[in-house]
N, C-alpha and C. Protein backbone atom coordinates (compact mmCIF):
# COMPACT_ATOMS: atom_id res chain seq x y z
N UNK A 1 -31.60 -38.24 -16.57
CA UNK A 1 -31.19 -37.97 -15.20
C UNK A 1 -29.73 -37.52 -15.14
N UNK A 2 -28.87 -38.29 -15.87
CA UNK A 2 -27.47 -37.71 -15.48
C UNK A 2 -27.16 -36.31 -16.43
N UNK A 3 -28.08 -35.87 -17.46
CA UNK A 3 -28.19 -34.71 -17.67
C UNK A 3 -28.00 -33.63 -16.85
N UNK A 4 -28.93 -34.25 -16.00
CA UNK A 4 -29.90 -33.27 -15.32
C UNK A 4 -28.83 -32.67 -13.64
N UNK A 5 -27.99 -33.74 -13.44
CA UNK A 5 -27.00 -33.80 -12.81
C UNK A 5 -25.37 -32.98 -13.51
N UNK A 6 -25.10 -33.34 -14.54
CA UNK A 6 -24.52 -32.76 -15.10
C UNK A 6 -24.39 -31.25 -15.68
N UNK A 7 -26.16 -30.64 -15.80
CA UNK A 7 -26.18 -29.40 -16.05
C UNK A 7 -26.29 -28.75 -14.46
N UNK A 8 -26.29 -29.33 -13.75
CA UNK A 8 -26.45 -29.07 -12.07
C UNK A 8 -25.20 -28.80 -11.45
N UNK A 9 -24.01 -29.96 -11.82
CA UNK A 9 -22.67 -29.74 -11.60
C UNK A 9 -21.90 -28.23 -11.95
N UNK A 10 -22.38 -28.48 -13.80
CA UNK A 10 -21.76 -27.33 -14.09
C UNK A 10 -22.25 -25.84 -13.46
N UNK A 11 -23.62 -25.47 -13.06
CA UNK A 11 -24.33 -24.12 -12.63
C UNK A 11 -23.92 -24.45 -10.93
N UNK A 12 -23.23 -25.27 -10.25
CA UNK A 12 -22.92 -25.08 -9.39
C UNK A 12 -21.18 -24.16 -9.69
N UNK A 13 -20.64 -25.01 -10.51
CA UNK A 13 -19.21 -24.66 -10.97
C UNK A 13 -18.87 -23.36 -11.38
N UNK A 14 -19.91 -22.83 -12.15
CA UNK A 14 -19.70 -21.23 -12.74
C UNK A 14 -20.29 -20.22 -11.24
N UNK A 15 -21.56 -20.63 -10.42
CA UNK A 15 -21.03 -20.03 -9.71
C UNK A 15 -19.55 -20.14 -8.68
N UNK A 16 -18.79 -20.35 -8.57
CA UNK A 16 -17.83 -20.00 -7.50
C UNK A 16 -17.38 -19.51 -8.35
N UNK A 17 -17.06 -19.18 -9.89
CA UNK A 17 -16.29 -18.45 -10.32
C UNK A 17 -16.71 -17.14 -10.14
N UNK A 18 -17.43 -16.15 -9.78
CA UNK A 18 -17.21 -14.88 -9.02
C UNK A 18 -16.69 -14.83 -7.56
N UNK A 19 -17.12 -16.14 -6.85
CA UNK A 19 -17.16 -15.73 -5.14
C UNK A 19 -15.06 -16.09 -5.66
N UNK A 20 -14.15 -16.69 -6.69
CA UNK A 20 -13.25 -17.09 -6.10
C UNK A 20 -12.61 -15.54 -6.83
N UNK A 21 -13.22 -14.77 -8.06
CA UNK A 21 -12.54 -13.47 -8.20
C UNK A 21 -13.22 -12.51 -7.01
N UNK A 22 -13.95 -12.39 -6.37
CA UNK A 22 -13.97 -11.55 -5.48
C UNK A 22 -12.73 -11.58 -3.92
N UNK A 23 -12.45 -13.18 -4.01
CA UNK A 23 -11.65 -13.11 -3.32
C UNK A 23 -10.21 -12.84 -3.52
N UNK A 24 -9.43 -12.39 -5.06
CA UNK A 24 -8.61 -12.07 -5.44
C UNK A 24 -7.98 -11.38 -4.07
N UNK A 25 -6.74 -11.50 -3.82
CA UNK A 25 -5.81 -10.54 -3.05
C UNK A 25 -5.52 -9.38 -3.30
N UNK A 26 -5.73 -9.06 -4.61
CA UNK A 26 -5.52 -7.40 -5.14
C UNK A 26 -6.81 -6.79 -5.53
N UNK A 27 -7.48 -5.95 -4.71
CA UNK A 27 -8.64 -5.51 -4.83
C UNK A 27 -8.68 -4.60 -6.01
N UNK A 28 -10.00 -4.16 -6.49
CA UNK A 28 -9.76 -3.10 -7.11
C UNK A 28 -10.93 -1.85 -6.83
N UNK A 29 -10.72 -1.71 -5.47
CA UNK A 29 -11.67 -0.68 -4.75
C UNK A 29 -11.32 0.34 -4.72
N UNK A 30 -11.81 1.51 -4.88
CA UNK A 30 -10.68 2.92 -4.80
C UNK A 30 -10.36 3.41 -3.64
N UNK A 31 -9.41 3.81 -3.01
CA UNK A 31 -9.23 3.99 -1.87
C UNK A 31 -8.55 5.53 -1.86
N UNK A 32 -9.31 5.74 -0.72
CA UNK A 32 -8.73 7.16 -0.54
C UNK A 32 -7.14 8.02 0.60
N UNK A 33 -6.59 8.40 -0.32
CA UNK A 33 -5.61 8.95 1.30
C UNK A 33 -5.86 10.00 1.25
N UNK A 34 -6.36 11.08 3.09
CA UNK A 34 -6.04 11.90 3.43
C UNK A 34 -4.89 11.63 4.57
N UNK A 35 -4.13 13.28 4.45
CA UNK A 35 -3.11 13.69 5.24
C UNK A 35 -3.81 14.78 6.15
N UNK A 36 -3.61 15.02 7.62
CA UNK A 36 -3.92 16.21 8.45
C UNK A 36 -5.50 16.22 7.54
N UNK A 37 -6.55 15.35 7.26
CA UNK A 37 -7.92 15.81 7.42
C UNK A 37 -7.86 16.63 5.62
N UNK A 38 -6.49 16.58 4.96
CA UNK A 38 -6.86 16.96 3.22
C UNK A 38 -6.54 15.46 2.31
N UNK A 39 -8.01 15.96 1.28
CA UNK A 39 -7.40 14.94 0.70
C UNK A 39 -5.75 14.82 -0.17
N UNK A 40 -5.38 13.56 -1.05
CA UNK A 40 -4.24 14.16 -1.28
C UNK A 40 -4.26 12.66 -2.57
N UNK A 41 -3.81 13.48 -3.96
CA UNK A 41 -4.19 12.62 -4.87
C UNK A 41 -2.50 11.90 -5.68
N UNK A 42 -2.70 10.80 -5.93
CA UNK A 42 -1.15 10.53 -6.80
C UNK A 42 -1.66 10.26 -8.34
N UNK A 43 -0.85 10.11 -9.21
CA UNK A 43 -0.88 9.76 -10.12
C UNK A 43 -1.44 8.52 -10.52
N UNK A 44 -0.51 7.36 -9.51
CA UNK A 44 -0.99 6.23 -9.03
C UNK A 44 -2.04 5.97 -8.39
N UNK A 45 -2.69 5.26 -8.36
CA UNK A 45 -3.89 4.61 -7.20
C UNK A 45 -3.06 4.01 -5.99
N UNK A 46 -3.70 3.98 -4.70
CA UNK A 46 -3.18 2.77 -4.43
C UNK A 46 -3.73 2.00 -4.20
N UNK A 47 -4.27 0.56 -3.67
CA UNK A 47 -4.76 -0.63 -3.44
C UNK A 47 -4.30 -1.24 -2.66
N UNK A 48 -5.73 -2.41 -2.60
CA UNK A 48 -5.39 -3.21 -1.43
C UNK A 48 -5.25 -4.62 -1.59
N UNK A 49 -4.11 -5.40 -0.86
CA UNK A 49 -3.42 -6.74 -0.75
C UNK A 49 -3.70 -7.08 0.16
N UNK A 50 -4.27 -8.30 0.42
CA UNK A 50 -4.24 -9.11 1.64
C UNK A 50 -4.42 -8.22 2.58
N UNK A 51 -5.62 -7.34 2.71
CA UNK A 51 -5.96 -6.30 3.57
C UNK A 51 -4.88 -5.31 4.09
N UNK A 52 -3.98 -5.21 3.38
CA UNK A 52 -2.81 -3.87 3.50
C UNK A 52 -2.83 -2.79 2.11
N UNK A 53 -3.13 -1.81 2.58
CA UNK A 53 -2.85 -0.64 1.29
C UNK A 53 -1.60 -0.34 0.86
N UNK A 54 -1.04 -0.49 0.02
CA UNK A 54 -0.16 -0.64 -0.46
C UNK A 54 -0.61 1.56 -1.55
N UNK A 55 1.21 2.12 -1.41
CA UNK A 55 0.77 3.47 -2.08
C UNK A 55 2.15 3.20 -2.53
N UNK A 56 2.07 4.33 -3.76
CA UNK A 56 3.67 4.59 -4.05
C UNK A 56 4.38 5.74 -3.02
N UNK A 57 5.75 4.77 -3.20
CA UNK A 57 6.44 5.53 -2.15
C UNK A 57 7.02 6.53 -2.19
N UNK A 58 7.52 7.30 -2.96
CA UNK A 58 7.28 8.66 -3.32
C UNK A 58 6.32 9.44 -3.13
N UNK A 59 5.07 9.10 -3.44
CA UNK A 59 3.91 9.93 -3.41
C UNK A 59 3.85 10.45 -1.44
N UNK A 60 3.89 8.90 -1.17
CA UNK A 60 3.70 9.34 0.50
C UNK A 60 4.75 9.67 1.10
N UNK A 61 5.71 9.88 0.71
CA UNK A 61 6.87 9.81 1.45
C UNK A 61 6.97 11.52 1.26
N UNK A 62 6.64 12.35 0.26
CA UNK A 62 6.84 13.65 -0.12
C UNK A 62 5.60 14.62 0.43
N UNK A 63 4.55 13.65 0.77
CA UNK A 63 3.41 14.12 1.26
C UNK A 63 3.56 14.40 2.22
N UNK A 64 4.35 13.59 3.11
CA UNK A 64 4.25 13.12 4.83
C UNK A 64 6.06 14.43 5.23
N UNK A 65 6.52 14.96 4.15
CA UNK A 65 7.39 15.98 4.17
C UNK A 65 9.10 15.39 4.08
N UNK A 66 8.83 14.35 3.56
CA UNK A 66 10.23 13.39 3.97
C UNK A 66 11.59 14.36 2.73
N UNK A 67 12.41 14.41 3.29
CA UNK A 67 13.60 15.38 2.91
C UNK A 67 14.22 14.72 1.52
N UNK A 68 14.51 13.32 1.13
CA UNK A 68 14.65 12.65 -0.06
C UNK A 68 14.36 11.45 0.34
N UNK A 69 14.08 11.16 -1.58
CA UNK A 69 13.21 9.91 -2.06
C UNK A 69 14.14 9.33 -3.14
N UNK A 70 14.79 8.43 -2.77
CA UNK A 70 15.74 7.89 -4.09
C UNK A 70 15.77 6.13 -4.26
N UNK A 71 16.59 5.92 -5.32
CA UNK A 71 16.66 4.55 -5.77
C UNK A 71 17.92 4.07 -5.88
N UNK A 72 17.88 3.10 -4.86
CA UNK A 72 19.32 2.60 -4.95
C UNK A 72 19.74 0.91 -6.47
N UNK A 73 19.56 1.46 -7.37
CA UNK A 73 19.64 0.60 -8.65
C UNK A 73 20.02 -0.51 -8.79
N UNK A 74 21.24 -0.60 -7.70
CA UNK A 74 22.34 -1.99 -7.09
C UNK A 74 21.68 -2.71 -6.29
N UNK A 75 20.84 -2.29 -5.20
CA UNK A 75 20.31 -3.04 -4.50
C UNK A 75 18.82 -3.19 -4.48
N UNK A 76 18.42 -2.61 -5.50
CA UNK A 76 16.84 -2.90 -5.98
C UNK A 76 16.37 -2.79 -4.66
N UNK A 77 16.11 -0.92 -4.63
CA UNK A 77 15.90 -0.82 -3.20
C UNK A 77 15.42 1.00 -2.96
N UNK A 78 14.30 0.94 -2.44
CA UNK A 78 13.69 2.84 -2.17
C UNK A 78 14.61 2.94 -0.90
N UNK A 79 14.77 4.45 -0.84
CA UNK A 79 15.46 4.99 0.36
C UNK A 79 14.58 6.17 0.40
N UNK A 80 14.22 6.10 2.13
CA UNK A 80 13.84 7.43 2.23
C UNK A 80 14.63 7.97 3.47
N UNK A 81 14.80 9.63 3.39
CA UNK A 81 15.09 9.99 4.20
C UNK A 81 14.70 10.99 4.99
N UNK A 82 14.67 11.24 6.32
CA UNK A 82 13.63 12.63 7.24
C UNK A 82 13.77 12.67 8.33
N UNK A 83 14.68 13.83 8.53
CA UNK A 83 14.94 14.47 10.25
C UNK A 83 15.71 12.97 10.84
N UNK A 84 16.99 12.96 9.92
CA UNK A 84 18.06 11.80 10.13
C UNK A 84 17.35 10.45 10.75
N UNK A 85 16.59 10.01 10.05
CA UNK A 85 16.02 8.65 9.87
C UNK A 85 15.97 8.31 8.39
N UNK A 86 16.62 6.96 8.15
CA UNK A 86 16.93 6.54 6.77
C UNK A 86 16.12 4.86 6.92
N UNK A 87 15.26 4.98 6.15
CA UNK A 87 14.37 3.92 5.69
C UNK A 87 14.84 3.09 4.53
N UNK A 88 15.17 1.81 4.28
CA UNK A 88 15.97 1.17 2.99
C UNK A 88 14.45 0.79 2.82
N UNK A 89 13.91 0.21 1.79
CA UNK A 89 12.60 -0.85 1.46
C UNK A 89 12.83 -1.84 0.05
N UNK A 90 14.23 -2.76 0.47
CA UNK A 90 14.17 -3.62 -0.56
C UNK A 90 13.10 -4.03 -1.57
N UNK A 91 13.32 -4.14 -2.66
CA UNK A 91 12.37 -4.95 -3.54
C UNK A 91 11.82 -6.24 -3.45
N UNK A 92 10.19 -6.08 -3.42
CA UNK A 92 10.27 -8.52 -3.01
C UNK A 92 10.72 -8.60 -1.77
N UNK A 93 11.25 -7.92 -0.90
CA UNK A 93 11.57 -8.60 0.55
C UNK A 93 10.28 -8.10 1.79
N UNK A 94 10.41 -9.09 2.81
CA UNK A 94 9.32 -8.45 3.66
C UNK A 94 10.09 -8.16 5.19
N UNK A 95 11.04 -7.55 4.68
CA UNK A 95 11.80 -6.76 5.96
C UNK A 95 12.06 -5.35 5.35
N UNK A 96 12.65 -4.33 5.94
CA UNK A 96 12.90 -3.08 5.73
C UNK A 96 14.59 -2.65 6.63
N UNK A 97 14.88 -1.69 6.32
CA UNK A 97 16.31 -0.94 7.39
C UNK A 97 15.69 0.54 7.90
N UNK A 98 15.33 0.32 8.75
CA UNK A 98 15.10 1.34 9.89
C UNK A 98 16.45 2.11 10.72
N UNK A 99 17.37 3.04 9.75
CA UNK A 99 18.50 3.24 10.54
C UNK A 99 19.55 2.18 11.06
N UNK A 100 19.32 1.40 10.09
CA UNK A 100 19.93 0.01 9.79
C UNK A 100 19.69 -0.76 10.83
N UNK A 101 18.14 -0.63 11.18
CA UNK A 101 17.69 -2.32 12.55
C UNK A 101 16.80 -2.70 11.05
N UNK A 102 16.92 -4.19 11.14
CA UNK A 102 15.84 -4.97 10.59
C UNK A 102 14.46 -4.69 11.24
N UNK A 103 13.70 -4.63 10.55
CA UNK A 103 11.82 -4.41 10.88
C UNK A 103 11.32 -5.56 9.81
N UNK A 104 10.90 -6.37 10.28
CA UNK A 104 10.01 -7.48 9.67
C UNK A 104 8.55 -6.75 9.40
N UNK A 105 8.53 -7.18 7.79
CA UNK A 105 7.14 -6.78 7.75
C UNK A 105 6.41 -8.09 6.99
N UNK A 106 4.97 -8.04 7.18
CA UNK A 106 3.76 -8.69 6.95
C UNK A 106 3.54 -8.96 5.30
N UNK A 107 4.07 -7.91 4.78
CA UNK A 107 3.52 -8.31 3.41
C UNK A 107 4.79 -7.05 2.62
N UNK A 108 5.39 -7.75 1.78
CA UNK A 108 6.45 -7.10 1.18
C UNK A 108 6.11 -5.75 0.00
N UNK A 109 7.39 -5.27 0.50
CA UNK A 109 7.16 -4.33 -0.64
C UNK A 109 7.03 -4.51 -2.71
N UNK A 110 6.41 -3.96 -3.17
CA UNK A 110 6.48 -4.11 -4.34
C UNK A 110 6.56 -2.91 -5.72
N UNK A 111 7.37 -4.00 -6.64
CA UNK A 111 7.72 -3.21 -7.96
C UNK A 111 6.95 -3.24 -9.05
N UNK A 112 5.87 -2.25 -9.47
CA UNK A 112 4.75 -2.26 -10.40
C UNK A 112 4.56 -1.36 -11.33
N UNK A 113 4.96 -1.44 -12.59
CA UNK A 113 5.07 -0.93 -13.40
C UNK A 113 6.21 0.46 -13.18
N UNK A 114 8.03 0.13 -12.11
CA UNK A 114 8.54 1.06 -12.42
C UNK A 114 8.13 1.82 -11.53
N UNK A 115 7.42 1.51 -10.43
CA UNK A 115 7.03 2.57 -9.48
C UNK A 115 6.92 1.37 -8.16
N UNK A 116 7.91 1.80 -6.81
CA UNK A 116 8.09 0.99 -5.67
C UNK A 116 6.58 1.35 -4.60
N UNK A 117 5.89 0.43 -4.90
CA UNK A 117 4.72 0.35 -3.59
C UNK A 117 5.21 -0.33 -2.23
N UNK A 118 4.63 0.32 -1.62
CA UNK A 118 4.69 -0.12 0.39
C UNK A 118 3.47 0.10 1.13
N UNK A 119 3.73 -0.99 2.30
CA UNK A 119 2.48 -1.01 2.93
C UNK A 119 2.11 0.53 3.57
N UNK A 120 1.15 1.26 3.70
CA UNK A 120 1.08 2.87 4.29
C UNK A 120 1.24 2.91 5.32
N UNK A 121 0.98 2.26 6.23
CA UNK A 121 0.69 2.14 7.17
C UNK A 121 2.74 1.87 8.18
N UNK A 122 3.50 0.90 7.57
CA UNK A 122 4.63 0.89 8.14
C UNK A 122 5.20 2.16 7.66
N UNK A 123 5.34 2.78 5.92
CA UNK A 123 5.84 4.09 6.26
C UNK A 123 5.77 5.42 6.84
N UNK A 124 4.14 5.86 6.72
CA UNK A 124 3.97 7.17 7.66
C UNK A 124 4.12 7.02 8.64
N UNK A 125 4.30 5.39 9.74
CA UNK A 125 4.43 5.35 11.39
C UNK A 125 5.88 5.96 11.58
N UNK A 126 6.78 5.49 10.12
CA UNK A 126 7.94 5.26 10.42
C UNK A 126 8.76 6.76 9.82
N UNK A 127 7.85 7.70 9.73
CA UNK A 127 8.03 8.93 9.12
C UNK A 127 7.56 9.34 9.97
N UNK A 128 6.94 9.25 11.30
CA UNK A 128 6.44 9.96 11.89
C UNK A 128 5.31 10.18 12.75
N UNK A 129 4.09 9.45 11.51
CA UNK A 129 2.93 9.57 11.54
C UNK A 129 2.03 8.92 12.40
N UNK A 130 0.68 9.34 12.57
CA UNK A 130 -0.24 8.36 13.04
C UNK A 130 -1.19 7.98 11.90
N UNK A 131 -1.85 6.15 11.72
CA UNK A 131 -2.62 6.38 10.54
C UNK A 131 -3.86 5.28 11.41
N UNK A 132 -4.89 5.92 10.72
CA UNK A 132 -6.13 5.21 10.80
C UNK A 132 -6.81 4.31 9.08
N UNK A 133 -7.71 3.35 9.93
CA UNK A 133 -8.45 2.76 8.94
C UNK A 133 -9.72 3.09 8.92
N UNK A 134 -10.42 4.15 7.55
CA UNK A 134 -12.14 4.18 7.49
C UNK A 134 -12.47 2.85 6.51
N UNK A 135 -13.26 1.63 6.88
CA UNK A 135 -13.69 1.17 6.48
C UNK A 135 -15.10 1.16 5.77
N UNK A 136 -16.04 2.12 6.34
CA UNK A 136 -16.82 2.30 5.58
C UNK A 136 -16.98 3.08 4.80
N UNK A 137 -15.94 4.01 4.16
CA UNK A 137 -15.40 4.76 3.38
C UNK A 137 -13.72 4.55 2.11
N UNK A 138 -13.35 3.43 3.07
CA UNK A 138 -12.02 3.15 2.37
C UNK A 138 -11.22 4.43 1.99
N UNK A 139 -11.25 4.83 3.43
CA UNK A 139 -9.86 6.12 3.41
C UNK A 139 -9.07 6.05 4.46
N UNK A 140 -7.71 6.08 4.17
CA UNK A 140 -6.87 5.93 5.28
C UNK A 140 -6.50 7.42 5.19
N UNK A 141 -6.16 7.60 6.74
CA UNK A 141 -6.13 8.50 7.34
C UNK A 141 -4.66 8.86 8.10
N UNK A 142 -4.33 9.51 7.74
CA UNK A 142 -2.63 9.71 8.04
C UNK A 142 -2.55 11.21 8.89
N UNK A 143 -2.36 11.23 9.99
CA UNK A 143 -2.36 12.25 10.74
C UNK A 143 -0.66 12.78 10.93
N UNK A 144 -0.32 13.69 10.95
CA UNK A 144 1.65 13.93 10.82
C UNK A 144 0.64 15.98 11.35
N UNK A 145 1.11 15.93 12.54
CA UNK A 145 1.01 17.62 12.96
C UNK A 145 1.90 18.67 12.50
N UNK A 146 3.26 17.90 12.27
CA UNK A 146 4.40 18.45 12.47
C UNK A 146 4.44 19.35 10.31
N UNK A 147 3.33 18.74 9.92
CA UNK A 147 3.70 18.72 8.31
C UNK A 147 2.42 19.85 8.04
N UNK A 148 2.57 20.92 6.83
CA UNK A 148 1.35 21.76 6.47
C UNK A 148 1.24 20.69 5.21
N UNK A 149 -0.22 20.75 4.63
CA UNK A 149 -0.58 19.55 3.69
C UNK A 149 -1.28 20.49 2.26
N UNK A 150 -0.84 20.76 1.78
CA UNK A 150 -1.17 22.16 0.51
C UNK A 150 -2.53 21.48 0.19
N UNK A 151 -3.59 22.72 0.10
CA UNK A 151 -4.10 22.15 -0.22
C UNK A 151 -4.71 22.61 -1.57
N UNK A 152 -5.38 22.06 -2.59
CA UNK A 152 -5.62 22.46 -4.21
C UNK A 152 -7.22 22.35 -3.93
């Protein structure tokens, strides 16, 4: 009997070990960005955290037409800049400089392998943009009129 309990314990135990990796915070679903209705590909993937897509910031920031993309080395920190709006996006922090106002954000920016990820959604608003969520497709959708989007 306590076998029988014991091999019961354990086949209860191995299952949650998928339901607790499916619930991982870093998905590994592919997700798509279009700009203006094209698609638009990086080098990088980007992914999803705690239900925020996270892209490299370069990739979108050059997409969405932003004038420069640099690294401030001292302050472990992306800068973008476009049509005199200057974006800071500290490293590890979950605030940003919006033309130097603090903007609290939800889920911080991050440093991954040498390349600064951000949530998409606070930079194309803050470049400009409008963005949507396809969930039954997993493509976000970044609308910017003002930008032509090359397409290959």
């Amino acid at each position: 009997m306590k076998i029988k309990i014991l091999a019961f314990l354990l086949l209860i135990s191995l299952m949650a070990i998928p339901v607790h990796a499916a619930t991982n915070t870093t998905s590994k679903m592919l997700i798509d960005i279009m700009v203006n209705g094209h698609y638009i590909k990086s080098d990088t993937r980007p992914f999803l955290s705690t239900d925020t897509t996270y892209v490299p910031i370069r990739f979108v920031s050059e997409a969405l037409g932003a004038d420069e993309v640099s690294w401030d080395a001292n302050n472990r920190a992306a800068i973008v800049k476009d049509n005199g709006t200057e974006i800071v996006l500290p490293i590890g922090k979950h605030y940003a400089l919006v033309n130097g106002q603090y903007m609290k954000l939800t889920h911080g920016i991050q440093l991954i392998n040498d390349r600064t990820f951000v949530p998409v959604r606070f930079i194309a608003e803050n470049l400009g943009a409008t963005v949507t969520w396809n969930n039954q497709y997993f493509i976000v959708n970044i609308n910017k009129p003002s930008i032509e989007v090359p397409t290959s």
